[in-house]
C-alpha atoms as a PDB file:
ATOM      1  CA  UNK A   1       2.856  -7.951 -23.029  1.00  0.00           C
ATOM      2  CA  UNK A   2       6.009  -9.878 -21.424  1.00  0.00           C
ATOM      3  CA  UNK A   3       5.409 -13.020 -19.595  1.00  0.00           C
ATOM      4  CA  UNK A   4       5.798 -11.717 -15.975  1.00  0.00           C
ATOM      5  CA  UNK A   5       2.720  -9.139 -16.710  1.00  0.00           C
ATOM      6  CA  UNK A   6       0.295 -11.634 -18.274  1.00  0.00           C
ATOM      7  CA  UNK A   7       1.087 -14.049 -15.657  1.00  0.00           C
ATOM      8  CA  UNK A   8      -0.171 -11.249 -12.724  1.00  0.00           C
ATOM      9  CA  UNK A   9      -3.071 -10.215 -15.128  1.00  0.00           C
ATOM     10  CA  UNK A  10      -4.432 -14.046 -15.647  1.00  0.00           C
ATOM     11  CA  UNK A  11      -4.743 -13.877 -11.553  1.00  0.00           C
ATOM     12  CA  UNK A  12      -7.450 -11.513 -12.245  1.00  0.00           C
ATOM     13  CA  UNK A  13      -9.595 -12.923 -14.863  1.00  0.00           C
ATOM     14  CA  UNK A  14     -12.868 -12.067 -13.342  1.00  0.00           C
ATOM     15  CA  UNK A  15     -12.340  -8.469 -13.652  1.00  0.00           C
ATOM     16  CA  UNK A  16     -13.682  -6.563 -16.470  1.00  0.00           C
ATOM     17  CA  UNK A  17     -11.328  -5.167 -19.067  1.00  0.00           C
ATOM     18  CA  UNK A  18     -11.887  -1.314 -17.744  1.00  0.00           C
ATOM     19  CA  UNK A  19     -10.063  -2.716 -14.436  1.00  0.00           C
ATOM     20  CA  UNK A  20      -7.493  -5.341 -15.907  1.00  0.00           C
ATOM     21  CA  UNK A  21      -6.430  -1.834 -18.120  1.00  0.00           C
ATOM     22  CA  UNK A  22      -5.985   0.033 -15.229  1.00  0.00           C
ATOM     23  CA  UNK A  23      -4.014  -2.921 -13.206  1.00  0.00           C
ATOM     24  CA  UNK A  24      -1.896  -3.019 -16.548  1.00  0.00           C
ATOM     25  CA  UNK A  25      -1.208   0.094 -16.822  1.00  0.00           C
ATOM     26  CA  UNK A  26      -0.088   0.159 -12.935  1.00  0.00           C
ATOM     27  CA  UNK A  27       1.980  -2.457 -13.334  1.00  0.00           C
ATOM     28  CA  UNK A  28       3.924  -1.224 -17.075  1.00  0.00           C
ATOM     29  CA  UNK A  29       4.103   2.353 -15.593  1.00  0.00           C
ATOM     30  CA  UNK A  30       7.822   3.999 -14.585  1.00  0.00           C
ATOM     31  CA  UNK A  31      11.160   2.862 -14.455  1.00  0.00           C
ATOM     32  CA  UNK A  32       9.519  -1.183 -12.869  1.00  0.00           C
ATOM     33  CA  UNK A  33       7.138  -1.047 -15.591  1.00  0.00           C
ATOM     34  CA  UNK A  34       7.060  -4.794 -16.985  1.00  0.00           C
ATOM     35  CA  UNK A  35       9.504  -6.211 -13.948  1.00  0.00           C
ATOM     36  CA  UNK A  36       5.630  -7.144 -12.011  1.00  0.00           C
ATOM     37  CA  UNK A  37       7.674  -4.469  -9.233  1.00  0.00           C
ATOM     38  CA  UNK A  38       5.891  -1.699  -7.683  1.00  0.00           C
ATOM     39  CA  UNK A  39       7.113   1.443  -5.800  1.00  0.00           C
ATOM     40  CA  UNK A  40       4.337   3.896  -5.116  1.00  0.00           C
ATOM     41  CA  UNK A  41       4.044   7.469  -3.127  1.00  0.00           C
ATOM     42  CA  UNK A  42       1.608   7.695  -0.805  1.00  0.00           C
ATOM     43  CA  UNK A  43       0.948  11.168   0.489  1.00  0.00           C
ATOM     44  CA  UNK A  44      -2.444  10.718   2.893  1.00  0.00           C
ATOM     45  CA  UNK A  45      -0.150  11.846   6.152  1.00  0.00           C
ATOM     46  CA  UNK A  46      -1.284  15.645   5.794  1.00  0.00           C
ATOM     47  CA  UNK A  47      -4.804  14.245   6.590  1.00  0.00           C
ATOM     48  CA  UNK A  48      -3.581  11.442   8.886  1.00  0.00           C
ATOM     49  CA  UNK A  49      -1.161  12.671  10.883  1.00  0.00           C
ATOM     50  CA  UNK A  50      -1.148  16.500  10.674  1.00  0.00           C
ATOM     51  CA  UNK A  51       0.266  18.966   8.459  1.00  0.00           C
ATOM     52  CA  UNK A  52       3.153  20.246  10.351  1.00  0.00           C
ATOM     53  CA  UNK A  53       4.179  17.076  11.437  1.00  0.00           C
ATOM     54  CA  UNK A  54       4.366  15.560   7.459  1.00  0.00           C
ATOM     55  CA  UNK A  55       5.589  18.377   5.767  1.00  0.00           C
ATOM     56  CA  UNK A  56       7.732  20.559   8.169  1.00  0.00           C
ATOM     57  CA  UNK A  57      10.838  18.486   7.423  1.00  0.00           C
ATOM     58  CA  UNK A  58      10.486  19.698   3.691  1.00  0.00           C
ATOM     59  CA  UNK A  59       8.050  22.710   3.267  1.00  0.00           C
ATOM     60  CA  UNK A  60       7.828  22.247  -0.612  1.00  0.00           C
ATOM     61  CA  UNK A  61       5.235  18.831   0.672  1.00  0.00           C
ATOM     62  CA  UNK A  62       2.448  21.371   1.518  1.00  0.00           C
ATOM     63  CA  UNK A  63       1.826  21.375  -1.811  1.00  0.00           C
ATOM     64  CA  UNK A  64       0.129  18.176  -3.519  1.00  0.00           C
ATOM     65  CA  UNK A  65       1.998  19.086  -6.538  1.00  0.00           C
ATOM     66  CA  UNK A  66       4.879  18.808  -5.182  1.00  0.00           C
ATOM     67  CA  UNK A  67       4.722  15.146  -5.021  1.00  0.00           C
ATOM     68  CA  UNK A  68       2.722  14.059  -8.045  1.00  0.00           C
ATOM     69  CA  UNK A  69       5.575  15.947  -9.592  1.00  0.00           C
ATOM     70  CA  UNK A  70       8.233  13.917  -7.338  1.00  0.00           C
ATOM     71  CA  UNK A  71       6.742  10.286  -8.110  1.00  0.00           C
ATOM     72  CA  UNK A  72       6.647  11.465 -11.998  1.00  0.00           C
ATOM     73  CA  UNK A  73      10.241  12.527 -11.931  1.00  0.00           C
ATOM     74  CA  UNK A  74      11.456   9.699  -9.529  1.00  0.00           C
ATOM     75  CA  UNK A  75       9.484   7.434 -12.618  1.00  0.00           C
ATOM     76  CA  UNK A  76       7.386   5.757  -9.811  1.00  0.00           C
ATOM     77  CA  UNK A  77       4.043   3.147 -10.706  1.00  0.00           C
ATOM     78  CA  UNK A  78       1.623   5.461  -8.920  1.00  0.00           C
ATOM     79  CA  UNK A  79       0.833   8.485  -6.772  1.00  0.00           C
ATOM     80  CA  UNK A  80      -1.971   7.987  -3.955  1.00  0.00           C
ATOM     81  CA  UNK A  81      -3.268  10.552  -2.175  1.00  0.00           C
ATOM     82  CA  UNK A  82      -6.680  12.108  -0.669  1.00  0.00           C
ATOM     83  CA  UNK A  83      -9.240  13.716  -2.581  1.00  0.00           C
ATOM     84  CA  UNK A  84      -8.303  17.193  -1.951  1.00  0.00           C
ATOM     85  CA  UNK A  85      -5.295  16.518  -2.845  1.00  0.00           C
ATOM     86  CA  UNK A  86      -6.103  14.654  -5.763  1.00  0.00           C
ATOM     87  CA  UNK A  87      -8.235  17.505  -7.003  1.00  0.00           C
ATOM     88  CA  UNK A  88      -5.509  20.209  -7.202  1.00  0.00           C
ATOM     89  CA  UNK A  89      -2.715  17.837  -8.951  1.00  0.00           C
ATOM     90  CA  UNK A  90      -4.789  15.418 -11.131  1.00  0.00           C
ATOM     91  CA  UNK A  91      -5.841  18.160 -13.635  1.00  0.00           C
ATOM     92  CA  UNK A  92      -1.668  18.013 -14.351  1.00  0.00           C
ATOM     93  CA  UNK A  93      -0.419  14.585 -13.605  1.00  0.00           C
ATOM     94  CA  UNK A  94      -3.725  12.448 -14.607  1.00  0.00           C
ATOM     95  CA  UNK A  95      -1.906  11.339 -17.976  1.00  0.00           C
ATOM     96  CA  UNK A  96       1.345  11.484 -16.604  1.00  0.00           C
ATOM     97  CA  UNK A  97       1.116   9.114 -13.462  1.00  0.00           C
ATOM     98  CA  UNK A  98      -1.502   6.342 -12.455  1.00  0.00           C
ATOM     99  CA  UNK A  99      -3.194   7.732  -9.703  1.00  0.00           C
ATOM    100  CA  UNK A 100      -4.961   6.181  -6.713  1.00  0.00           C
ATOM    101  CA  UNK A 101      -7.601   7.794  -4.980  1.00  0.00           C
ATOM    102  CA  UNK A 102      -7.290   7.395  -0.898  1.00  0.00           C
ATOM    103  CA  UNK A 103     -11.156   6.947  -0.003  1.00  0.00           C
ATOM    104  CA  UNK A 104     -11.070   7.014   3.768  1.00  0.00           C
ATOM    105  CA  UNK A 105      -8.993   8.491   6.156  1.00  0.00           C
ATOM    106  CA  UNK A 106      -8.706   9.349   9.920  1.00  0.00           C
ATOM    107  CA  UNK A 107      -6.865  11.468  12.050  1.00  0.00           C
ATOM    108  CA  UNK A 108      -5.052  12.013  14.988  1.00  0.00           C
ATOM    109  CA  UNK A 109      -7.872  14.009  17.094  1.00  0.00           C
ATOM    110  CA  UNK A 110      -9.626  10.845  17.730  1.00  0.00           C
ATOM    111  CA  UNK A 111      -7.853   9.228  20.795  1.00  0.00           C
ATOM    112  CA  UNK A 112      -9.670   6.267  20.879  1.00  0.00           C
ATOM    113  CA  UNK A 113      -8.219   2.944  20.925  1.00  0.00           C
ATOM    114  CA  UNK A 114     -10.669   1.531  18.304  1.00  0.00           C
ATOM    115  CA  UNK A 115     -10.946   4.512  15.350  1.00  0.00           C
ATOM    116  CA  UNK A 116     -12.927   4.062  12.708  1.00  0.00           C
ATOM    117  CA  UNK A 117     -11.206   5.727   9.432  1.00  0.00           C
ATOM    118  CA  UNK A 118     -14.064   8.018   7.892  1.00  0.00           C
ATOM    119  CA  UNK A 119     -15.004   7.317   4.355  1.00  0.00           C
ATOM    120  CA  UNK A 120     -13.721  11.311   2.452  1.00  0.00           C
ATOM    121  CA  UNK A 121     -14.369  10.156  -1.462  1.00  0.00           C
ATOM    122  CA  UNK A 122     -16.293   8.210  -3.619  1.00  0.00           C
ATOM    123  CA  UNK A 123     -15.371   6.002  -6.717  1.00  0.00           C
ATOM    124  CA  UNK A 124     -17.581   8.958  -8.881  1.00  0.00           C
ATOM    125  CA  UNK A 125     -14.774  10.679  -7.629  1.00  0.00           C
ATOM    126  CA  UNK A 126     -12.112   8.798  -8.645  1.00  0.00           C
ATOM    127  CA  UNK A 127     -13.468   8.313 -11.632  1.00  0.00           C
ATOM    128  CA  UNK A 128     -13.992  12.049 -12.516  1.00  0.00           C
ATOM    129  CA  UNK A 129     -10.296  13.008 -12.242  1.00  0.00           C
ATOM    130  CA  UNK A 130      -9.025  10.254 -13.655  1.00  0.00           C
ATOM    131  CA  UNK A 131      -7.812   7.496 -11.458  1.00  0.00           C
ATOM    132  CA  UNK A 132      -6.472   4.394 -12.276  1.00  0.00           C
ATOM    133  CA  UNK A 133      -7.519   2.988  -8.766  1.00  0.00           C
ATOM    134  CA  UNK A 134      -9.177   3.568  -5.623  1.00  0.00           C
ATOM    135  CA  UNK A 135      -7.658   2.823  -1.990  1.00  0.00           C
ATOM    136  CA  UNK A 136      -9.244   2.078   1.407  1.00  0.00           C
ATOM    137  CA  UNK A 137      -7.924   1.158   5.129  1.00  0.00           C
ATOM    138  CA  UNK A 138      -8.906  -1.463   7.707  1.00  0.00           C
ATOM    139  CA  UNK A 139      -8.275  -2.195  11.073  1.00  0.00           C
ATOM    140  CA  UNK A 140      -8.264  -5.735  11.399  1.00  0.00           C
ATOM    141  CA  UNK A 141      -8.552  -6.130  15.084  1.00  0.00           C
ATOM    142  CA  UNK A 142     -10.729  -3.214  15.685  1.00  0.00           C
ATOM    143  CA  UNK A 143     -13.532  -3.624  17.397  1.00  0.00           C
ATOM    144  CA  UNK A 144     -15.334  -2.081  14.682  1.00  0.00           C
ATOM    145  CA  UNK A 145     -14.154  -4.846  11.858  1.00  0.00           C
ATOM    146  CA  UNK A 146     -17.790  -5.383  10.772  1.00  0.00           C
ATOM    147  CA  UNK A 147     -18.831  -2.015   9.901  1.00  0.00           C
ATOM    148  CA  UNK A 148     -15.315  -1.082   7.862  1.00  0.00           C
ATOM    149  CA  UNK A 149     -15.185  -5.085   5.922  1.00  0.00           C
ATOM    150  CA  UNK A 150     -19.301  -4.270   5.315  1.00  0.00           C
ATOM    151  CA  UNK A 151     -18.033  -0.528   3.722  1.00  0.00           C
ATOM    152  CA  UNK A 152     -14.869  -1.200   1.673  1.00  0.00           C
ATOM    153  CA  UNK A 153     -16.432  -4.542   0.233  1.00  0.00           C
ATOM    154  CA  UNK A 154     -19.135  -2.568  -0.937  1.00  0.00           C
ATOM    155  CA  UNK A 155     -16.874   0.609  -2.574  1.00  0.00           C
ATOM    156  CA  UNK A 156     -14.777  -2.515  -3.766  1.00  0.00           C
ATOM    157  CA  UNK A 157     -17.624  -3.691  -5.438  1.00  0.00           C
ATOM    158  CA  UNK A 158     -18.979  -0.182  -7.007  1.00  0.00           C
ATOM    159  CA  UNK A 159     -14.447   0.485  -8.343  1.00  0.00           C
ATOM    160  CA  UNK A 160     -15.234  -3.167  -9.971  1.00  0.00           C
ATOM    161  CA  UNK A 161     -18.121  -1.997 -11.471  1.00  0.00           C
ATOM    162  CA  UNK A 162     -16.116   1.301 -12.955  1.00  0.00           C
ATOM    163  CA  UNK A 163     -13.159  -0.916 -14.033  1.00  0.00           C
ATOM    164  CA  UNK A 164     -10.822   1.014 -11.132  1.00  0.00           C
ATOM    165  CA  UNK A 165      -8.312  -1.156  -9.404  1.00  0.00           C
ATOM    166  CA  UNK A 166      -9.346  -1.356  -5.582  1.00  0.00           C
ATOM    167  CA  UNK A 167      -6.002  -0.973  -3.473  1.00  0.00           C
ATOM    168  CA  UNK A 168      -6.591  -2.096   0.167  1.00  0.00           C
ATOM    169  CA  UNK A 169      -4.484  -0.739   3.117  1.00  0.00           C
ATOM    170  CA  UNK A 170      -4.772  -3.502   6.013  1.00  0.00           C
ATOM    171  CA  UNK A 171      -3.246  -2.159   9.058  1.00  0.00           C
ATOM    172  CA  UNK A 172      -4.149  -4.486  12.224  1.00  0.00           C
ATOM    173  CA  UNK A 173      -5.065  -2.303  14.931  1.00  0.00           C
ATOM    174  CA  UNK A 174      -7.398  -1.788  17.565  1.00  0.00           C
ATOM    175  CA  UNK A 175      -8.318  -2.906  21.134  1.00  0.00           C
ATOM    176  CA  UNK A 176      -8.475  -6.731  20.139  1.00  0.00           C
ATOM    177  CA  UNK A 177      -4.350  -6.673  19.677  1.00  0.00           C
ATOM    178  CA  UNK A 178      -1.370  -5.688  21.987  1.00  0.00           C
ATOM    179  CA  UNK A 179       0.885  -2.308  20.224  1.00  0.00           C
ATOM    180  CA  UNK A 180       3.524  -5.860  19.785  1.00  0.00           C
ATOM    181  CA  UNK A 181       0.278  -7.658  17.942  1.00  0.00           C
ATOM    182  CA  UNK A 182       0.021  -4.664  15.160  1.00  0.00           C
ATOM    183  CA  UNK A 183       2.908  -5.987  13.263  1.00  0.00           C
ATOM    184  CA  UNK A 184       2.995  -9.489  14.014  1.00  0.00           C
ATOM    185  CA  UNK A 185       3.763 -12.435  11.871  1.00  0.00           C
ATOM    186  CA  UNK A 186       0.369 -13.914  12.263  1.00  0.00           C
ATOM    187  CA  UNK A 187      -1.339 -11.294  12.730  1.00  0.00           C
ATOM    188  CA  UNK A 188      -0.086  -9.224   9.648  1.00  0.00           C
ATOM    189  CA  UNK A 189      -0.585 -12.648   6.568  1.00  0.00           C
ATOM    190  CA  UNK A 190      -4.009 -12.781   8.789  1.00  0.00           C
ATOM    191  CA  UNK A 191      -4.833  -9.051   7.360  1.00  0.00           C
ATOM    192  CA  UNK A 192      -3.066  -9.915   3.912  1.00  0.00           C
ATOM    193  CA  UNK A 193      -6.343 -12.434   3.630  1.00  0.00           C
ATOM    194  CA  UNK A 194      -8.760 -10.750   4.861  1.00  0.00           C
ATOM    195  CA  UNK A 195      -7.956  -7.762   2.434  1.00  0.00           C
ATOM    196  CA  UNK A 196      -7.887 -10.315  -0.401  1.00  0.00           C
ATOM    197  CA  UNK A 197     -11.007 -12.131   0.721  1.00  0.00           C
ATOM    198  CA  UNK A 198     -12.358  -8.508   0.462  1.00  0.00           C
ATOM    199  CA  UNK A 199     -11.648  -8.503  -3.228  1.00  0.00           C
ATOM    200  CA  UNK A 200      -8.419  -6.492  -3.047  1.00  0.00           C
ATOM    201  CA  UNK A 201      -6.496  -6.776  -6.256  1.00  0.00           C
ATOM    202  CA  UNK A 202      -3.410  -4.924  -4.133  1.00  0.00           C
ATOM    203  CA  UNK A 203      -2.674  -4.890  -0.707  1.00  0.00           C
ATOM    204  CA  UNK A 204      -0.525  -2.984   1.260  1.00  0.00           C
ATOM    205  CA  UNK A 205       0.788  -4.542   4.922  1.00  0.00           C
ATOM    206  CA  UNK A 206       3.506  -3.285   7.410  1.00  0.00           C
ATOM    207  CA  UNK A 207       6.952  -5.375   7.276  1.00  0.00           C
ATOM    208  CA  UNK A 208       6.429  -8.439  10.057  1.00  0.00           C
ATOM    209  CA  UNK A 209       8.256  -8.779  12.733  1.00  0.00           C
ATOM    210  CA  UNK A 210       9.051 -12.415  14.295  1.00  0.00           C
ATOM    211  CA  UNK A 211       6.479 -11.944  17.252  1.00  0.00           C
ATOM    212  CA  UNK A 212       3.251 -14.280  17.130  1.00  0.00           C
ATOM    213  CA  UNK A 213       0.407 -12.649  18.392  1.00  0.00           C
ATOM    214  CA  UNK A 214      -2.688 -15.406  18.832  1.00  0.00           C
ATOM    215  CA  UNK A 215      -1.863 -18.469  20.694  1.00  0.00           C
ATOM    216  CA  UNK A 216      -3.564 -20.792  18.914  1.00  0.00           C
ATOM    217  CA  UNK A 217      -1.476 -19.580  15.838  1.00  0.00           C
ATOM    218  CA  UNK A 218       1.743 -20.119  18.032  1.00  0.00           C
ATOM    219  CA  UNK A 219       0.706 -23.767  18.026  1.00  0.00           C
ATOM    220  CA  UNK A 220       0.263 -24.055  14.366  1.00  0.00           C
ATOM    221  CA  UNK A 221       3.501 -22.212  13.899  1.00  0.00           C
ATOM    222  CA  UNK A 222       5.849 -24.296  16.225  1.00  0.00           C
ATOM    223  CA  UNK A 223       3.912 -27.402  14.475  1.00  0.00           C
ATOM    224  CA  UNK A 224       4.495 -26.900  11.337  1.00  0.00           C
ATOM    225  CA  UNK A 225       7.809 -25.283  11.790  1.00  0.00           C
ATOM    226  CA  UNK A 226       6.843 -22.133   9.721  1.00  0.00           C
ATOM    227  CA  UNK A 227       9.680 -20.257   9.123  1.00  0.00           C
ATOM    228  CA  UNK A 228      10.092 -16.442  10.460  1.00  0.00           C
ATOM    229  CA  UNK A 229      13.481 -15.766  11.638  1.00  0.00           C
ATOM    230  CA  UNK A 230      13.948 -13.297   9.422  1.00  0.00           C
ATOM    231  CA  UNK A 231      12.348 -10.664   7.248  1.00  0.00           C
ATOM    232  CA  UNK A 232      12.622 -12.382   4.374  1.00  0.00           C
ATOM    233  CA  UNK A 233      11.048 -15.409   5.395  1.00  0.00           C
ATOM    234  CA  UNK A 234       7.985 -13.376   6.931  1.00  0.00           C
ATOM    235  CA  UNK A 235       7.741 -11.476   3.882  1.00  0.00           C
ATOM    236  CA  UNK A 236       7.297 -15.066   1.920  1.00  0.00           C
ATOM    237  CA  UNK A 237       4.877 -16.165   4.058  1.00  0.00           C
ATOM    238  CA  UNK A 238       2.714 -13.279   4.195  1.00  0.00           C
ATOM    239  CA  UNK A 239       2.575 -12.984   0.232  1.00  0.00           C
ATOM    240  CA  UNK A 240       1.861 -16.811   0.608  1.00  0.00           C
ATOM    241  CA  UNK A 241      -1.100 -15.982   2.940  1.00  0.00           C
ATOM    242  CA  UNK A 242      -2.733 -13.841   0.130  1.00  0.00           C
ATOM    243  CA  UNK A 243      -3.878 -16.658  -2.078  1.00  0.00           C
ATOM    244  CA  UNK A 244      -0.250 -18.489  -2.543  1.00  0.00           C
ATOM    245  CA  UNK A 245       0.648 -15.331  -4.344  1.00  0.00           C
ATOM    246  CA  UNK A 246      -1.461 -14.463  -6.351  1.00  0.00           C
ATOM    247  CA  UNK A 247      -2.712 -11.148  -5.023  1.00  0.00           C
ATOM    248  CA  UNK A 248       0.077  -8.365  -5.317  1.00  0.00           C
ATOM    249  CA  UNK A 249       1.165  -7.555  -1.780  1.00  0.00           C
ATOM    250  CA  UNK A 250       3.423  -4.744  -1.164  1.00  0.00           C
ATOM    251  CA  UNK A 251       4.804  -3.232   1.759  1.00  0.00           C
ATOM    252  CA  UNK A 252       5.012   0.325   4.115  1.00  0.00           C
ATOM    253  CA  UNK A 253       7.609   2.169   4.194  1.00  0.00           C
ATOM    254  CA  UNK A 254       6.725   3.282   7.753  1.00  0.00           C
ATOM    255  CA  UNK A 255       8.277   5.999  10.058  1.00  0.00           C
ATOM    256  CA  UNK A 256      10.869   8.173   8.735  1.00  0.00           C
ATOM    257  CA  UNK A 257      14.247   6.292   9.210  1.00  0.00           C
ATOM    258  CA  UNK A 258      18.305   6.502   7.778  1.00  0.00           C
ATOM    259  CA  UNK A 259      18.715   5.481   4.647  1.00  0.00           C
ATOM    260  CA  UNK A 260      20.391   2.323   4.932  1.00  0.00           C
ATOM    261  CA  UNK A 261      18.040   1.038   7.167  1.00  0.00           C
ATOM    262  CA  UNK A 262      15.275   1.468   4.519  1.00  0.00           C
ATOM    263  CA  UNK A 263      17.668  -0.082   2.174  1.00  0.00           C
ATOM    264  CA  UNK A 264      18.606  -3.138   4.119  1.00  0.00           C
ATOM    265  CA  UNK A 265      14.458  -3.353   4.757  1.00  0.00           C
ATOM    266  CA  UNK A 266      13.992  -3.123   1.019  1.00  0.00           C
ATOM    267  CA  UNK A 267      16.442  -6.032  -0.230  1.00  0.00           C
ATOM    268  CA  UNK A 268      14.696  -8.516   2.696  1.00  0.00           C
ATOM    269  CA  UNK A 269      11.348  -7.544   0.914  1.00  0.00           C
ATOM    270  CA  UNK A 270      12.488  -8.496  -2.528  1.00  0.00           C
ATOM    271  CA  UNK A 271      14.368 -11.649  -1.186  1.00  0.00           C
ATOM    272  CA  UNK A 272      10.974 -12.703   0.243  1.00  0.00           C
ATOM    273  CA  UNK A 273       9.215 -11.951  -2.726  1.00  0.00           C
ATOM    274  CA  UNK A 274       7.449  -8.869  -2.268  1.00  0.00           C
ATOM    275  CA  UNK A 275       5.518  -7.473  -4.989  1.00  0.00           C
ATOM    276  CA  UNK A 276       7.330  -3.554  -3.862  1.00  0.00           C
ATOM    277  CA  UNK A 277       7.336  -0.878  -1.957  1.00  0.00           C
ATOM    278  CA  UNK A 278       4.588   2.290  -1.105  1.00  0.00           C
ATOM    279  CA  UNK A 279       6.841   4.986   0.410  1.00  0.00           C
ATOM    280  CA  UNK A 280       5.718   8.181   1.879  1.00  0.00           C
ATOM    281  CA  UNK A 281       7.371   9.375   4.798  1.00  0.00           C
ATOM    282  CA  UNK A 282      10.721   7.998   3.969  1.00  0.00           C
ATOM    283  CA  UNK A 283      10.768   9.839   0.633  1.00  0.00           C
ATOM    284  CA  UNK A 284       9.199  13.491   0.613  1.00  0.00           C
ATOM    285  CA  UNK A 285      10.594  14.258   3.905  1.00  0.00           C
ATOM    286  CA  UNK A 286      13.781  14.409   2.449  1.00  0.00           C
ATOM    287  CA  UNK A 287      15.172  17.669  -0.033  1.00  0.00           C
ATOM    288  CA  UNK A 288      13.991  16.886  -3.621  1.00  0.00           C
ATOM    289  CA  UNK A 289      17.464  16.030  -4.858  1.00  0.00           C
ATOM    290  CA  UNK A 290      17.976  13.198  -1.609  1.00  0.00           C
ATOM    291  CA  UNK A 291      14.292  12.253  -2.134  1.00  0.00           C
ATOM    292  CA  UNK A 292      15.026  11.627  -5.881  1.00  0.00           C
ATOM    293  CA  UNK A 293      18.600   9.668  -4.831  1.00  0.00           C
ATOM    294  CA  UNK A 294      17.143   7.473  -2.199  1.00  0.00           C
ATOM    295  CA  UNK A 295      14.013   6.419  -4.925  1.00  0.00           C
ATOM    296  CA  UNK A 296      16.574   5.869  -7.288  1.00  0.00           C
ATOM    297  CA  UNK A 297      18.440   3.179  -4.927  1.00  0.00           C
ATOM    298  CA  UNK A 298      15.048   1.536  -3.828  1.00  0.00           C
ATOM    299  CA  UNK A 299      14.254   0.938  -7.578  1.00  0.00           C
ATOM    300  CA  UNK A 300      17.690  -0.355  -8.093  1.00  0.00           C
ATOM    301  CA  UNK A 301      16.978  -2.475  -5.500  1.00  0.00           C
ATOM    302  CA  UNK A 302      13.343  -3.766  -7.101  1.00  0.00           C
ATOM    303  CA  UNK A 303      15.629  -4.184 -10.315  1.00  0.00           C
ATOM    304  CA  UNK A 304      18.114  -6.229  -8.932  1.00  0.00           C
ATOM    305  CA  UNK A 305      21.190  -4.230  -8.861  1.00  0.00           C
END
């Protein structure tokens, strides 16, 4: 085990050996493997956004075998996806891929300004087709905060129990924030603790933008002259917010975009110290061949090149 690995790993020490195994392996797996660099494909938007509206741009996506075999090929950390998905491409790619189980989802339908994501799978589940990990979304900002920190804490605590790595998605949203509030600085290293005062051993935020959301945060900001003009320097302080570092904290892809703005996105992510990347839309929307170039150049990225 290099240095950079057991360093990460020694942040976890609590955990029992089933789950620091499965963080390992997550963390030695694909083309970053050893670098303490993720890139992950996340393929939940069939579920969360409609199946047209994911997949239309590149029909070959309607099938969840389609990208298990894309991450394998593009020699990514990890596949995530939902639990129907997981249960028609696991029997193939368990062994060949770590895989992370999405655990609760929501979709479109529900208009309301305050969702509540519902919980679709079960760490028996993840466990039974072989997952290395098991993922969950918050709201921070939702009205509803209690009732989803009350249910992923306790599916946090039952992956714990099975040695899975728990994977936390903490998205602010809700009636609480403005649409500008969603991706604020403040608001976004506010979710980064929460999910790691949740027990998240990985946690997945939106890039922050330079807009402060609270006012009494403003103050504390201006006072002690926090630094957020750019990316970079947001991306530092959010991984900062999540224990000083030592939770990995890696960051959405988002809407589909060009290339070279996802590029440009990437290398102010690794300047700032991000821990990677969890791409969806950006990547299987594209042709197979583009999809495998542009993973290629965000890896290259993660690598240094």
């Amino acid at each position: 085990m290099n240095k950079i690995i057991s360093d990460i790993l020694s942040w976890y020490k609590s955990e029992n050996p089933g789950t620091i195994k499965n963080l390992y392996r997550m963390l030695t797996s694909g083309r970053l493997g050893g670098t303490g660099k993720m890139v992950i494909l996340p393929v939940d938007q069939g579920f969360e956004h409609g199946p047209a509206r994911s997949f239309a741009p590149n029909p070959d996506g309607y099938d969840p075998s389609y990208h298990a075999a894309l991450a394998v090929e593009a020699d990514l950390n990890a596949h995530a996806a939902p639990l129907g998905s997981m249960e028609v491409l696991a029997p193939e790619f368990a062994g060949q891929i770590p895989l992370i189980l999405k655990a609760n989802s929501h979709d479109v339908l529900d208009k309301s300004p305050d969702p509540v994501p519902a919980i679709t799978a079960s760490v028996e589940d993840a466990v039974r087709l072989g997952c290395s990990a098991i993922g969950f979304t918050i709201y921070p900002g939702s009205i509803h905060f209690k009732q989803m920190y009350e249910e992923v804490g306790e599916m946090i605590l039952e992956a714990k129990r099975e040695g899975l790595v728990a994977v936390v998605w903490s998205y602010p949203r809700g009636s609480n924030l403005s649409k500008a509030g969603e991706t604020a600085v403040d608001i976004v290293a506010y979710s980064a603790q929460i999910a790691a005062q949740l027990g998240a051993h990985i946690i997945k935020v939106k890039p922050p933008t330079e807009h402060i959301e609270l006012e009494e945060a403003k103050k504390v900001y201006d006072k002690y002259k926090i630094p957020i003009n750019t990316l970079s320097e947001r991306v530092r302080h959010i991984v900062q917010s999540a224990f000083n570092g030592k939770r990995i904290v890696i960051f959405s892809g988002g809407a589909a975009k060009g290339k070279e703005e996802v590029f440009k996105e990437i290398r102010q992510l690794k300047a700032g110290g991000a821990f990677g990347s969890i791409i969806g839309r950006n990547s299987f929307q594209r042709p197979k061949e583009e999809a495998l170039k542009f993973l290629d150049e965000i890896l290259g990225i993660y690598e240094g090149k």
